[in-house]
PDB file of N, CA and C in Angstrom:
ATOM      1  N   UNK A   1       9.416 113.780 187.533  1.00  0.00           N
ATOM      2  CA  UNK A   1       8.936 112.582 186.882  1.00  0.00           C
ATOM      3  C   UNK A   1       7.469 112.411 187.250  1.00  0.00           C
ATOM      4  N   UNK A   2       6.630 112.342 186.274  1.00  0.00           N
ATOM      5  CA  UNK A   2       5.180 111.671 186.671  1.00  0.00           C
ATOM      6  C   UNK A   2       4.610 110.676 186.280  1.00  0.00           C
ATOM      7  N   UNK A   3       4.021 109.748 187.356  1.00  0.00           N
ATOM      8  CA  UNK A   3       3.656 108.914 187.631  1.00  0.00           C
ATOM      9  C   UNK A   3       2.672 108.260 186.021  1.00  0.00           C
ATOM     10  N   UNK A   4       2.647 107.123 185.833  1.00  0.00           N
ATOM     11  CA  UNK A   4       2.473 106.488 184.424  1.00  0.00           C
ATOM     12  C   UNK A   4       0.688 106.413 184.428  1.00  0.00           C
ATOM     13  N   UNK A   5       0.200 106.907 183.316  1.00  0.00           N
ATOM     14  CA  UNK A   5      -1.030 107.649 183.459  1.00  0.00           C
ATOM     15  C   UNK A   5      -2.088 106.407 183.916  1.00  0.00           C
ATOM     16  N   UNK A   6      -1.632 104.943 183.549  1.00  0.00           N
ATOM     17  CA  UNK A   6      -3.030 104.320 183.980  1.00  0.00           C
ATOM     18  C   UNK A   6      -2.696 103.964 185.947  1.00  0.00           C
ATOM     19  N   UNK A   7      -1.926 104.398 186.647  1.00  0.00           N
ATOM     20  CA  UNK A   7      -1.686 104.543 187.821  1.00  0.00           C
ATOM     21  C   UNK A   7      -2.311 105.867 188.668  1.00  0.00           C
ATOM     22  N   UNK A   8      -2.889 105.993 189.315  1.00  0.00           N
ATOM     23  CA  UNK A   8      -3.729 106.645 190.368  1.00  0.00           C
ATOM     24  C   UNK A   8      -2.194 106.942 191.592  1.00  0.00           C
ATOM     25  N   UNK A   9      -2.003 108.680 191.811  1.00  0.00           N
ATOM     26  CA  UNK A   9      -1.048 108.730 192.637  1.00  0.00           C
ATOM     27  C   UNK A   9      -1.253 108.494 194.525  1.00  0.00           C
ATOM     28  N   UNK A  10      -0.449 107.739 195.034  1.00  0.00           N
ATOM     29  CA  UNK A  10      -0.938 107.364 195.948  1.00  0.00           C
ATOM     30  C   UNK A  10       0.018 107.683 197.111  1.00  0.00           C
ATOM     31  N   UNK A  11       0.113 108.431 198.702  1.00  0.00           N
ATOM     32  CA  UNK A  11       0.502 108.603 199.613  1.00  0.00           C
ATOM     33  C   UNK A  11       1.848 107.078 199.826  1.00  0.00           C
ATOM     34  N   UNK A  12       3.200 107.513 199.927  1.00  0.00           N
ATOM     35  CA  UNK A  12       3.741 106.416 200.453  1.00  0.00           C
ATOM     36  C   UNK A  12       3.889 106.334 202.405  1.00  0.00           C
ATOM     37  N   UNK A  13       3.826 105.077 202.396  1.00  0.00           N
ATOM     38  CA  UNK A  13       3.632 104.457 203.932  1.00  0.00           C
ATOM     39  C   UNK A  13       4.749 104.667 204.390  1.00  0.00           C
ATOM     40  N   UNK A  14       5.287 105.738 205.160  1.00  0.00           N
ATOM     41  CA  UNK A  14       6.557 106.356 205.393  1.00  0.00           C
ATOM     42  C   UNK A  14       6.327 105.793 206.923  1.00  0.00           C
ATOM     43  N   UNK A  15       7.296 105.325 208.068  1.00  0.00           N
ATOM     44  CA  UNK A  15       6.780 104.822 209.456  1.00  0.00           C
ATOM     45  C   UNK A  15       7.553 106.225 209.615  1.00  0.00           C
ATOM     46  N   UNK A  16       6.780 105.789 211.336  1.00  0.00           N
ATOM     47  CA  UNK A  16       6.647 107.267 212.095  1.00  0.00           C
ATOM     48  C   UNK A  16       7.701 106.947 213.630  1.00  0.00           C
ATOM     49  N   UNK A  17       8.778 105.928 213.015  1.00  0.00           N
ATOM     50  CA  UNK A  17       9.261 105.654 214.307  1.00  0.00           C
ATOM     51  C   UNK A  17      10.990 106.225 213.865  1.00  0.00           C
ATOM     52  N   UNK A  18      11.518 106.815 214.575  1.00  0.00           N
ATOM     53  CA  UNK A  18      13.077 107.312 214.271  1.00  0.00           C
ATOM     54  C   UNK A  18      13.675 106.147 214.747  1.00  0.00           C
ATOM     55  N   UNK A  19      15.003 105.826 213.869  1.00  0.00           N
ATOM     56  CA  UNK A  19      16.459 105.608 213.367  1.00  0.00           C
ATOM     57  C   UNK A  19      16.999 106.177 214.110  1.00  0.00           C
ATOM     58  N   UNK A  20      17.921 105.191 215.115  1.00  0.00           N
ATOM     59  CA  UNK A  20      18.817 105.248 216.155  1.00  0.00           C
ATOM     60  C   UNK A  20      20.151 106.267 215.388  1.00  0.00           C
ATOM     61  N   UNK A  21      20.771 106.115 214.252  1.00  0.00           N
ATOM     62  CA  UNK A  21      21.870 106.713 213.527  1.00  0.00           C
ATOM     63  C   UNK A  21      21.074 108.018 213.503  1.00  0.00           C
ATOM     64  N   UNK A  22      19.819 108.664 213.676  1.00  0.00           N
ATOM     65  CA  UNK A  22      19.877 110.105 213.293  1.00  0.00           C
ATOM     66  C   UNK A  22      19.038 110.816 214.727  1.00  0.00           C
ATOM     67  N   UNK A  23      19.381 110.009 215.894  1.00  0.00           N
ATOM     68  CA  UNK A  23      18.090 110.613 216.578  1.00  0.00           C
ATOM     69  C   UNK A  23      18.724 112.038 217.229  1.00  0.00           C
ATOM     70  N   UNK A  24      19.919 112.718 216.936  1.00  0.00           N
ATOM     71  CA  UNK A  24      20.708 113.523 217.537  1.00  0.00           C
ATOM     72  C   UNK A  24      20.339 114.989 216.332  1.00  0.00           C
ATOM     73  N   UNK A  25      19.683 114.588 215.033  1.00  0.00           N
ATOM     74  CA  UNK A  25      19.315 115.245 214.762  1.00  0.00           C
ATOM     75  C   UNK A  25      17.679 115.982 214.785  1.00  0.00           C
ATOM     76  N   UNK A  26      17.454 117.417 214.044  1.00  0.00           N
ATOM     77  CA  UNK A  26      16.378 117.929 214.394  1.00  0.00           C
ATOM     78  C   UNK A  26      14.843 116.872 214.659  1.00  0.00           C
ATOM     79  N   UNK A  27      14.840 115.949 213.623  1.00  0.00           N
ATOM     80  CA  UNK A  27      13.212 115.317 213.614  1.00  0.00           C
ATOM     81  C   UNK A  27      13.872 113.775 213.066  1.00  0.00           C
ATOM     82  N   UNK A  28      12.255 113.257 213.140  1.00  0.00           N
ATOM     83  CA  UNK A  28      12.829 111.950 212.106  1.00  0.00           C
ATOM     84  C   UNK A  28      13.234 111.970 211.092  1.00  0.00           C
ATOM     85  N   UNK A  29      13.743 110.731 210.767  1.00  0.00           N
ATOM     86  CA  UNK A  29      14.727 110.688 209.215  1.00  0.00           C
ATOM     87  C   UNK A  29      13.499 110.664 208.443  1.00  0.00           C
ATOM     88  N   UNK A  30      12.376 110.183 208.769  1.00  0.00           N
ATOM     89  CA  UNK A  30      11.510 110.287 207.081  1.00  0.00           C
ATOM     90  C   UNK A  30      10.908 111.377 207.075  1.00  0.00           C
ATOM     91  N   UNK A  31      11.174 112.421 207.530  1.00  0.00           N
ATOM     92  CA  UNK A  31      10.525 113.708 207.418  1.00  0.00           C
ATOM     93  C   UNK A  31      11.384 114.550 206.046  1.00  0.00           C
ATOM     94  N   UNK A  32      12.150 114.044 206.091  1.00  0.00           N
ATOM     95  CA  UNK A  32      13.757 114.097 205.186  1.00  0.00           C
ATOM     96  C   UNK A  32      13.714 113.451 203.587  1.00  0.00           C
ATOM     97  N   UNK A  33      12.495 112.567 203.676  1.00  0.00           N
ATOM     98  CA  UNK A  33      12.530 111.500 203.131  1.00  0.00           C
ATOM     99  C   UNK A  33      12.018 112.154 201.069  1.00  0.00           C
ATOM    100  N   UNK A  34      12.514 111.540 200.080  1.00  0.00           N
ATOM    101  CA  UNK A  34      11.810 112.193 198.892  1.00  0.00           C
ATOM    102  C   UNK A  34      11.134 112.117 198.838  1.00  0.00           C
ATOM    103  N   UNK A  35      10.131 110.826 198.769  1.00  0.00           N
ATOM    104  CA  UNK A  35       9.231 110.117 198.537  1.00  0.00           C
ATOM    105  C   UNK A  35       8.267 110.518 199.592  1.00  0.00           C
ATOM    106  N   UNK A  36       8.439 111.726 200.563  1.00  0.00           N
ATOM    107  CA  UNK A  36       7.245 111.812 201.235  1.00  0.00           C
ATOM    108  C   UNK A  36       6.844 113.451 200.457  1.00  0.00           C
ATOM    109  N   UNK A  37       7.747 113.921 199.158  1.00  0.00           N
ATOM    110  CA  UNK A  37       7.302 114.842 198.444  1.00  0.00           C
ATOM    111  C   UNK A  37       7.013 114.534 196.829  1.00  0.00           C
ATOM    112  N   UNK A  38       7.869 113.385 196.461  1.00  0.00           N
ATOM    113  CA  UNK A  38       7.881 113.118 194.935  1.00  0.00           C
ATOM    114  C   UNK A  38       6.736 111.689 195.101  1.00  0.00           C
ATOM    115  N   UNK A  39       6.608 111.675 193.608  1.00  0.00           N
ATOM    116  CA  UNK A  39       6.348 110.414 193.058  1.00  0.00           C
ATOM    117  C   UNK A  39       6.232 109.394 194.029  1.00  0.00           C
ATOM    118  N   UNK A  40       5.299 109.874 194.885  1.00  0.00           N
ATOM    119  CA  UNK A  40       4.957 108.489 195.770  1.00  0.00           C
ATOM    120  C   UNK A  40       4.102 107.289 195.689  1.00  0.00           C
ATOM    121  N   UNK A  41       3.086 107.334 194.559  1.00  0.00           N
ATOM    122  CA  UNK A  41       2.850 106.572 193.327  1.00  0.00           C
ATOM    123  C   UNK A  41       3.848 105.292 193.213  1.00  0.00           C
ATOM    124  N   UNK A  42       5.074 105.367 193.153  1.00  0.00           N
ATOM    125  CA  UNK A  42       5.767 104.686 192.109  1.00  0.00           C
ATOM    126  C   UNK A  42       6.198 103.616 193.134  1.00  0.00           C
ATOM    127  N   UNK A  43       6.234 103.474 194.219  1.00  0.00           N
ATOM    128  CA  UNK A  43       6.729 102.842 195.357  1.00  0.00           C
ATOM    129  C   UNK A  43       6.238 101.772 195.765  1.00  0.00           C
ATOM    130  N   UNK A  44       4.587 101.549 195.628  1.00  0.00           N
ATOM    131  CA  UNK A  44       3.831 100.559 195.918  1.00  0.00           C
ATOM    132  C   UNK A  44       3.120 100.184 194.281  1.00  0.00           C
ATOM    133  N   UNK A  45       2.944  98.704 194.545  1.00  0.00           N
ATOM    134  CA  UNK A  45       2.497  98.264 193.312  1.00  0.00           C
ATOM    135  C   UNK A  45       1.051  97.900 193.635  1.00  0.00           C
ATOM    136  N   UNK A  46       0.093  98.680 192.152  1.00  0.00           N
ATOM    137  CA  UNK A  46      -0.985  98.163 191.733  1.00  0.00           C
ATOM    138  C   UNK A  46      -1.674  97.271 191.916  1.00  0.00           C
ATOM    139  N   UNK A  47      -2.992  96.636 192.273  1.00  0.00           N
ATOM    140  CA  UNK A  47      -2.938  95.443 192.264  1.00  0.00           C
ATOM    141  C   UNK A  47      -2.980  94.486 190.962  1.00  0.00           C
ATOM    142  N   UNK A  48      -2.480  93.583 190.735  1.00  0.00           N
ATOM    143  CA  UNK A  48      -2.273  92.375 189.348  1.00  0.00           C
ATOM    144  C   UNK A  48      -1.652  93.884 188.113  1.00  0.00           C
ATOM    145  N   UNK A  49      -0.554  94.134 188.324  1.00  0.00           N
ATOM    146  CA  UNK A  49       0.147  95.208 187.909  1.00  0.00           C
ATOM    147  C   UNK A  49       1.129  93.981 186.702  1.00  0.00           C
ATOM    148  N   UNK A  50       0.897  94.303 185.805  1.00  0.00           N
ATOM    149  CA  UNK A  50       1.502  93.652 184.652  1.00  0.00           C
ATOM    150  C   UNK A  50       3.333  93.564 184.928  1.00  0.00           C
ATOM    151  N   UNK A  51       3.641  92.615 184.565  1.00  0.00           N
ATOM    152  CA  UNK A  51       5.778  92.701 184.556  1.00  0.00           C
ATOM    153  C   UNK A  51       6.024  94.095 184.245  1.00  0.00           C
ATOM    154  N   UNK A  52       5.872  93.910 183.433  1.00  0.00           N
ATOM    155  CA  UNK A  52       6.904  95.469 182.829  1.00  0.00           C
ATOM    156  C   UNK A  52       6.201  96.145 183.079  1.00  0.00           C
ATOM    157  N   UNK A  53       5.092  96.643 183.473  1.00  0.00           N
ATOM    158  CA  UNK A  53       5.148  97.890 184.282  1.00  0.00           C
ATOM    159  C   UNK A  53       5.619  98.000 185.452  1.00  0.00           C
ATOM    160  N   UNK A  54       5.308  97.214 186.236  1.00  0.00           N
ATOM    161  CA  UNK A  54       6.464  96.639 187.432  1.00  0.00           C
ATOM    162  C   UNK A  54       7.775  97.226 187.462  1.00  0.00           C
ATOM    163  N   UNK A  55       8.105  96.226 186.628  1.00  0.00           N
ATOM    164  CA  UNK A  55       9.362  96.774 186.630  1.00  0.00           C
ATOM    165  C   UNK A  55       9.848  98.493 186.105  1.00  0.00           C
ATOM    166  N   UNK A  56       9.353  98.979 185.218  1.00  0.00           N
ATOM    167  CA  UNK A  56       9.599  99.965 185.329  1.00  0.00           C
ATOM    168  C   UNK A  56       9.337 101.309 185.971  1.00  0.00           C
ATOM    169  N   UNK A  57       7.937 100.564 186.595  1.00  0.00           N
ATOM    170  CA  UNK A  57       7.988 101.301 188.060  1.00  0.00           C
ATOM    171  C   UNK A  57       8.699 101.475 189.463  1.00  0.00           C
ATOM    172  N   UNK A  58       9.782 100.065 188.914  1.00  0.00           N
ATOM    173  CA  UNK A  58      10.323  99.884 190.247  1.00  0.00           C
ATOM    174  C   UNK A  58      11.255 100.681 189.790  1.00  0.00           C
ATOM    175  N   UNK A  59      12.091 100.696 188.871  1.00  0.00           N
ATOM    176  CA  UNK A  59      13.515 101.217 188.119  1.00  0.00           C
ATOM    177  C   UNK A  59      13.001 102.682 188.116  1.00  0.00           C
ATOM    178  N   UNK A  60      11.773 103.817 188.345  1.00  0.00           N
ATOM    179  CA  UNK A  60      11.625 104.751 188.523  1.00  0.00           C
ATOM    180  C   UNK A  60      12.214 105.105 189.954  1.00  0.00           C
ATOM    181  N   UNK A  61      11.356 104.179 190.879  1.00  0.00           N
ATOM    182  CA  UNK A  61      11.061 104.638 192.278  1.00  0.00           C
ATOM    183  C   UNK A  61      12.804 104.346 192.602  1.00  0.00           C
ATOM    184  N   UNK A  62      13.542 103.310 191.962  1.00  0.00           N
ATOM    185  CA  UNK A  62      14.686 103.511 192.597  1.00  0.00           C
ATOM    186  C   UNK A  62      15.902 104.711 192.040  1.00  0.00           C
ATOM    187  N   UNK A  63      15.518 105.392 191.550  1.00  0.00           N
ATOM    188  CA  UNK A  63      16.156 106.803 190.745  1.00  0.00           C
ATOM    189  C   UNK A  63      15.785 107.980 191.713  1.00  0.00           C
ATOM    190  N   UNK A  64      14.858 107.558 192.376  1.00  0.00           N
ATOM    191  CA  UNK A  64      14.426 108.794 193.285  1.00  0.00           C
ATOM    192  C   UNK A  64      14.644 108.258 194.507  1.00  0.00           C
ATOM    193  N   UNK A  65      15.034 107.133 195.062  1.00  0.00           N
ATOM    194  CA  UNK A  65      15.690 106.656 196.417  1.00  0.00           C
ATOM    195  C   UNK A  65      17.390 107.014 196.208  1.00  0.00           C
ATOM    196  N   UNK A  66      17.491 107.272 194.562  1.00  0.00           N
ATOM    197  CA  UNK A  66      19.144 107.539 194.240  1.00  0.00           C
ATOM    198  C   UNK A  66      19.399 108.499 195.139  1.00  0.00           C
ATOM    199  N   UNK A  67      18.241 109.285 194.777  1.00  0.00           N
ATOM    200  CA  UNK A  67      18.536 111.060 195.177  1.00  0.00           C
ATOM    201  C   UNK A  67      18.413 111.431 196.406  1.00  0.00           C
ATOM    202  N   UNK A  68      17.679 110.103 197.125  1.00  0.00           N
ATOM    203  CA  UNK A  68      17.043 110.645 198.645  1.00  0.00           C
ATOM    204  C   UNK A  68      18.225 111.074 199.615  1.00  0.00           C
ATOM    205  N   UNK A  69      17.930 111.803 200.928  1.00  0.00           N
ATOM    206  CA  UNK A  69      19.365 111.999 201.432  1.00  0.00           C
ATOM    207  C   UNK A  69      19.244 111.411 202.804  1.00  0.00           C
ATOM    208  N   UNK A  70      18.268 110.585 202.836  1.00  0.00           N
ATOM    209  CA  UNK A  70      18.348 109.434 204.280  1.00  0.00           C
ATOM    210  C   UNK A  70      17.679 107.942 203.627  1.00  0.00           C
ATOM    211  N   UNK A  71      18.470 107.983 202.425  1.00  0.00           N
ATOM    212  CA  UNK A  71      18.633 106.302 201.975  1.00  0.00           C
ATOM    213  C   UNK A  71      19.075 105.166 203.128  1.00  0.00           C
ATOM    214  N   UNK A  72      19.704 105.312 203.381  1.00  0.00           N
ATOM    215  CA  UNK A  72      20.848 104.276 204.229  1.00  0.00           C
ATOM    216  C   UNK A  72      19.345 104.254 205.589  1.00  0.00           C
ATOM    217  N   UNK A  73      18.683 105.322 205.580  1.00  0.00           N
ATOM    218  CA  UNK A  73      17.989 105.310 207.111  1.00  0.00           C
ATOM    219  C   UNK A  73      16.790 103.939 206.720  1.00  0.00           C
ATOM    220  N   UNK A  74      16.454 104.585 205.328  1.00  0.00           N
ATOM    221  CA  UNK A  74      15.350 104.048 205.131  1.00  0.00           C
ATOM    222  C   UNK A  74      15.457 102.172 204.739  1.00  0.00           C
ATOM    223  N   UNK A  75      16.340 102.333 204.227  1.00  0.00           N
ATOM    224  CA  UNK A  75      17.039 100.706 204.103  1.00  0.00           C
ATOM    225  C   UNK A  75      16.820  99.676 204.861  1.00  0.00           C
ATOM    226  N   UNK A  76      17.811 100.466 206.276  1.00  0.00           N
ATOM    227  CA  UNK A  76      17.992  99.416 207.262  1.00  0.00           C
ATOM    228  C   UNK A  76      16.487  99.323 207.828  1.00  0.00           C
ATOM    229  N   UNK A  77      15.560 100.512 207.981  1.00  0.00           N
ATOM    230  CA  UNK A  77      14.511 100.668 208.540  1.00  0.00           C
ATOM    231  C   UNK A  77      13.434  99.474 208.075  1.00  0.00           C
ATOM    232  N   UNK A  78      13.485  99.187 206.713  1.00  0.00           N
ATOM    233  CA  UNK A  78      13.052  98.391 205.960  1.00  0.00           C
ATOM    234  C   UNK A  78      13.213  97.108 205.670  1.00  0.00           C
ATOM    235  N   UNK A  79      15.140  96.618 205.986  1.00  0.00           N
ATOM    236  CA  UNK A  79      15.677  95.366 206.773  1.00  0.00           C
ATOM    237  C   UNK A  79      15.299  95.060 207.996  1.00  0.00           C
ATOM    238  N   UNK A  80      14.973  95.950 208.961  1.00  0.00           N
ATOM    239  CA  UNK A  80      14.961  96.014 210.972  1.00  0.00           C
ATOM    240  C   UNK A  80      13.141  94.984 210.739  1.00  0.00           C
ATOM    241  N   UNK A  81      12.888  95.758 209.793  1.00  0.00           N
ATOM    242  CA  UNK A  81      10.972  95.645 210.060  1.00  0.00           C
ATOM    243  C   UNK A  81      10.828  94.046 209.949  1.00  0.00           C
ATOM    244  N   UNK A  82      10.909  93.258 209.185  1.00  0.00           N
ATOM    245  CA  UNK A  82      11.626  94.017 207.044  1.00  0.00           C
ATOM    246  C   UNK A  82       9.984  93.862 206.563  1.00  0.00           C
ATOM    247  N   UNK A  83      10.279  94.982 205.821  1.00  0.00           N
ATOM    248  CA  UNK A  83       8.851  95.518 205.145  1.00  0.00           C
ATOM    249  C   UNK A  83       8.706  94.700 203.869  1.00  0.00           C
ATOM    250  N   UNK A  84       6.988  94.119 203.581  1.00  0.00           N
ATOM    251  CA  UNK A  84       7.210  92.894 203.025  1.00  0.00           C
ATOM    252  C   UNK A  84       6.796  93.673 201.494  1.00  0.00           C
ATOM    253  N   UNK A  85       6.622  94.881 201.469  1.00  0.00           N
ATOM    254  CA  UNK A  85       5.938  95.901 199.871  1.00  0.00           C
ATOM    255  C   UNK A  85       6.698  96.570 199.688  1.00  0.00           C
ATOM    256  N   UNK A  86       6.803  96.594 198.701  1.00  0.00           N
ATOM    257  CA  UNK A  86       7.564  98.502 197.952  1.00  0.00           C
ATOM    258  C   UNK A  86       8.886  98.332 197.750  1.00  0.00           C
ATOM    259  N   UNK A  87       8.813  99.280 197.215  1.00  0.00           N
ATOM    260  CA  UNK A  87      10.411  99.982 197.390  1.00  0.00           C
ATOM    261  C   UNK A  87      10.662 100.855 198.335  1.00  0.00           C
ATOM    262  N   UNK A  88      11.411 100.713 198.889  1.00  0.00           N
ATOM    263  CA  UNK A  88      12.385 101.205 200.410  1.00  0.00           C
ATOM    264  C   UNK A  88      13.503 101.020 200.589  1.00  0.00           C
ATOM    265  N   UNK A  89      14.239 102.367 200.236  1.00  0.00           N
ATOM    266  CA  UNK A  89      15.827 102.244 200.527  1.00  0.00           C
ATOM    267  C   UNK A  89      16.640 101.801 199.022  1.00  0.00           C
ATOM    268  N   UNK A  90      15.556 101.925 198.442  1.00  0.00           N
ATOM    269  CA  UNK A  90      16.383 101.686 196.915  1.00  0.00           C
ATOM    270  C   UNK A  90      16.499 100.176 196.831  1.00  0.00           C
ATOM    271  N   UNK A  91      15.470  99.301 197.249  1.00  0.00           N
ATOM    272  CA  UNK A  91      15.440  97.806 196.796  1.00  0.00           C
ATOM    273  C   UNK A  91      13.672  97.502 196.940  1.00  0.00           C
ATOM    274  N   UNK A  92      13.840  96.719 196.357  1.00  0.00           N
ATOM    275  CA  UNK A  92      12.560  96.109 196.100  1.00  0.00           C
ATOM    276  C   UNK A  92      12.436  95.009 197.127  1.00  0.00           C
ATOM    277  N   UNK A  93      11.110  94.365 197.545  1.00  0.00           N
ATOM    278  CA  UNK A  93      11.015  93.788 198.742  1.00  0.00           C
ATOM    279  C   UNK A  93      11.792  92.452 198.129  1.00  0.00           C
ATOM    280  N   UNK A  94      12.121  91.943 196.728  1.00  0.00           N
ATOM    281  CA  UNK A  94      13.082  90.593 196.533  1.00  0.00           C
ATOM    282  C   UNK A  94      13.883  90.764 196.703  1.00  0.00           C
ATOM    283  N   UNK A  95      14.696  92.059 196.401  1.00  0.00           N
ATOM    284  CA  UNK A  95      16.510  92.948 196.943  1.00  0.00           C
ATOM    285  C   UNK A  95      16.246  92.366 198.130  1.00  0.00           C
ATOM    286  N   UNK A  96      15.257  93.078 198.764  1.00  0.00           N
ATOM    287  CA  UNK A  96      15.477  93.124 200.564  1.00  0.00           C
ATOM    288  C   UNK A  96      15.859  91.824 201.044  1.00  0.00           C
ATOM    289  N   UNK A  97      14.780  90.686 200.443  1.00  0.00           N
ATOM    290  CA  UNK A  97      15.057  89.361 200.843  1.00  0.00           C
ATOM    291  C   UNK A  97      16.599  88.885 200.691  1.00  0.00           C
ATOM    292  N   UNK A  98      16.940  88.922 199.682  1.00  0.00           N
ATOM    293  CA  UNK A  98      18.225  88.887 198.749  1.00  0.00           C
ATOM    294  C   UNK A  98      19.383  89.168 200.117  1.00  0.00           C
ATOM    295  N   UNK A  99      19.281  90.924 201.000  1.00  0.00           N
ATOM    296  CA  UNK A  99      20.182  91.534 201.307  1.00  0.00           C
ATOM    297  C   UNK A  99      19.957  91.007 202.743  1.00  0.00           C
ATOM    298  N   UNK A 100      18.894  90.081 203.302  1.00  0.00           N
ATOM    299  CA  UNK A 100      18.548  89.707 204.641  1.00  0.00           C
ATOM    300  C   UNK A 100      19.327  88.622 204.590  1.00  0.00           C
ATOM    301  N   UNK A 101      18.742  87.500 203.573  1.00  0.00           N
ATOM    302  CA  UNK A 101      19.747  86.075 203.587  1.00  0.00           C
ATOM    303  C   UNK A 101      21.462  86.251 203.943  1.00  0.00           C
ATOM    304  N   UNK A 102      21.317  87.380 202.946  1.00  0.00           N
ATOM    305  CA  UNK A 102      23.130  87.681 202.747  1.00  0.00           C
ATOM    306  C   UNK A 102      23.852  87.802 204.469  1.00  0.00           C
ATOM    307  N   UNK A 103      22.788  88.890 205.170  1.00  0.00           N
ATOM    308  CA  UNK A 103      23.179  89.403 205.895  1.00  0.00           C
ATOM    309  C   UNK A 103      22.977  88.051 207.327  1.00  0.00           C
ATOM    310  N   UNK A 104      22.088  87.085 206.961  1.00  0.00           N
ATOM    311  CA  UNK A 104      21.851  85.889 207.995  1.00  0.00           C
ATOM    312  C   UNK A 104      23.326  85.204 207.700  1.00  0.00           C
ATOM    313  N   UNK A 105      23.683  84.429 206.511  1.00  0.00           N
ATOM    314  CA  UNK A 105      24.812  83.883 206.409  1.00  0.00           C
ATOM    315  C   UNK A 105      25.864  84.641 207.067  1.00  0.00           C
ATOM    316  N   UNK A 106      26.321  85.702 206.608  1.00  0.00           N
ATOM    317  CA  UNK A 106      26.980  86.232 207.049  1.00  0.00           C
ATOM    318  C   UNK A 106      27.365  86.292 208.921  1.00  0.00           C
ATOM    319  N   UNK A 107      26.191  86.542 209.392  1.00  0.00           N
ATOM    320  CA  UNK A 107      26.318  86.339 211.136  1.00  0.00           C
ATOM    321  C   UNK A 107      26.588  84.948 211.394  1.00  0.00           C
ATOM    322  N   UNK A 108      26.652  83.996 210.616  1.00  0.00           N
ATOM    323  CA  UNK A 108      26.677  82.233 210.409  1.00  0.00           C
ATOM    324  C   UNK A 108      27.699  82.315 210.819  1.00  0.00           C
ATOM    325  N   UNK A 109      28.384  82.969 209.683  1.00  0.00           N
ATOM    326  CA  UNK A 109      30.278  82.634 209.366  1.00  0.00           C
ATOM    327  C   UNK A 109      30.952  82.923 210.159  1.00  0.00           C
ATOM    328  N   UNK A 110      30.642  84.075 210.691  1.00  0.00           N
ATOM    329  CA  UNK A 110      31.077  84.817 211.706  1.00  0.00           C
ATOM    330  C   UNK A 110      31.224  84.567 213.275  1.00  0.00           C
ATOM    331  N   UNK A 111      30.008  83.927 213.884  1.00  0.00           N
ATOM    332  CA  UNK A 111      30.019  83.061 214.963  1.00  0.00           C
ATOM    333  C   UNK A 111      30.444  81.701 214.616  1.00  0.00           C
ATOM    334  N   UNK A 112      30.508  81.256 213.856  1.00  0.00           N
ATOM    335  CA  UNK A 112      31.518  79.752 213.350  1.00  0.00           C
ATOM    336  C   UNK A 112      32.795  79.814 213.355  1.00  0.00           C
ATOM    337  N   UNK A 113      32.856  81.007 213.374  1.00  0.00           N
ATOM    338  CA  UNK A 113      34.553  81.158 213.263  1.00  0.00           C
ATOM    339  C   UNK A 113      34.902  81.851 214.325  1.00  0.00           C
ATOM    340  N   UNK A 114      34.285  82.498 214.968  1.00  0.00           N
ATOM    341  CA  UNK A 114      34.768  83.306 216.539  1.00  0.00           C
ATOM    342  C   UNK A 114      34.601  82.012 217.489  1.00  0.00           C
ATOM    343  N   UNK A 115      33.756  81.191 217.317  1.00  0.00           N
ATOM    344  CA  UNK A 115      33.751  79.448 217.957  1.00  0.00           C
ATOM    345  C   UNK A 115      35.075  78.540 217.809  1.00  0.00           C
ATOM    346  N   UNK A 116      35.388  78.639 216.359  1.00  0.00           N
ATOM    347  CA  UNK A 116      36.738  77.732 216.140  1.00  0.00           C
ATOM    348  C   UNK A 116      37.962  78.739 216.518  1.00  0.00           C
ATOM    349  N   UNK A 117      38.003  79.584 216.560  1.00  0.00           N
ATOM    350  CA  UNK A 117      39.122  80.441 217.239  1.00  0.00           C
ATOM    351  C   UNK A 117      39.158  80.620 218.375  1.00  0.00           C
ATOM    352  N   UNK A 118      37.822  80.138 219.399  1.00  0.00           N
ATOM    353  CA  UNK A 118      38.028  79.811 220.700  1.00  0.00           C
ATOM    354  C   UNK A 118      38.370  78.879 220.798  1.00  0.00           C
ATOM    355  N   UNK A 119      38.049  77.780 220.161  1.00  0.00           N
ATOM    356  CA  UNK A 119      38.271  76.378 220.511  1.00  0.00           C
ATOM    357  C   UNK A 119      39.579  76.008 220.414  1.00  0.00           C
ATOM    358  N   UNK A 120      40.396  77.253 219.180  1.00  0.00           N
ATOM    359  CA  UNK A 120      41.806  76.532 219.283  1.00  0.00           C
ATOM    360  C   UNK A 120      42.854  77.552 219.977  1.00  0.00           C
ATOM    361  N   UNK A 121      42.049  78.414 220.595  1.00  0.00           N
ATOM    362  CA  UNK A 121      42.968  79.130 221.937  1.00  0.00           C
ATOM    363  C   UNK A 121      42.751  78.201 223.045  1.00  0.00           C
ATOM    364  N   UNK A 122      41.505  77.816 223.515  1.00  0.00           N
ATOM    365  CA  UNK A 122      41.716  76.528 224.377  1.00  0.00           C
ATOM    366  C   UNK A 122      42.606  75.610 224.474  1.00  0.00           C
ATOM    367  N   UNK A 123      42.624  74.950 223.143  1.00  0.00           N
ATOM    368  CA  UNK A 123      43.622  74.231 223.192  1.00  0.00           C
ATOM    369  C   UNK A 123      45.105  74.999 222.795  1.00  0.00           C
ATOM    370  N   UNK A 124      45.170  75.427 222.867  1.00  0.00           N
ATOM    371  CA  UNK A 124      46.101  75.902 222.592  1.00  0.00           C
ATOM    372  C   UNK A 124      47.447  75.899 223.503  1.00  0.00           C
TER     373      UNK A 124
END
C-alpha cells in the first residue's frame, strides 16, 4: 500500500523500551513491529489534515496493525504510556481513550465488589 500522494512519508515513533510479555524473547517487540518497515506515513497525522483523509488514513494504518505480529505488544504499550498520537496497536488515540475509561471502570467494579464481599464475610 502507498502512502496518499499529497502526504510526505514519514519514520514512525516506535519506543525503544521492551514489553514485559516478550522479554524472554530474542530483542524487543518493536523490532518485530510492521510499521517499522511498511507505510509508516499512515500512522501519524498531518498537520490540519482534512476528516476524510483522516480517516482514511487511519482505516489504512489499521489494516497493517491487522497484519502486525506484536499487536497486542504494541497496544498495551500505547495504553501503559498512553500515547496521546497515532495509531498504535490498531486504535486511534480516541479508541485508546475509549479502551482506558473502559478499562478504569472496570477496576471500579471490581474493587467495589471485592469490598462488599468482604464486608459480608465479616458479617457473616
Amino acid at each position: 500500500m502507498l502512502p496518499l500522494p499529497h502526504q510526505p512519508l514519514q519514520v514512525a515513533a516506535v519506543p525503544t523500551q521492551r514489553s514485559h510479555a516478550r522479554e524472554d524473547q530474542a530483542g524487543p517487540w518493536h523490532s518485530e513491529a510492521v510499521c517499522r518497515r511498511d507505510e509508516a506515513g499512515l500512522f501519524f497525522a498531518p498537520s490540519k489534515e482534512p476528516t476524510a483523509a483522516r480517516l482514511a488514513r487511519e482505516e489504512a494504518a489499521k489494516r497493517v496493525c491487522a497484519r502486525c505480529p506484536v499487536l497486542v505488544d504494541c497496544r498495551e504499550h500505547a495504553l501503559l504510556q498512553p500515547e496521546p498520537y497515532g495509531v498504535w496497536g490498531g486504535l486511534t488515540a480516541a479508541e485508546r481513550r475509549v479502551v482506558l475509561a473502559r478499562r478504569r471502570r472496570r477496576e471500579v467494579e471490581l474493587r467495589n465488589a471485592a469490598s462488599a464481599t468482604g464486608r459480608i464475610a465479616a458479617a457473616g
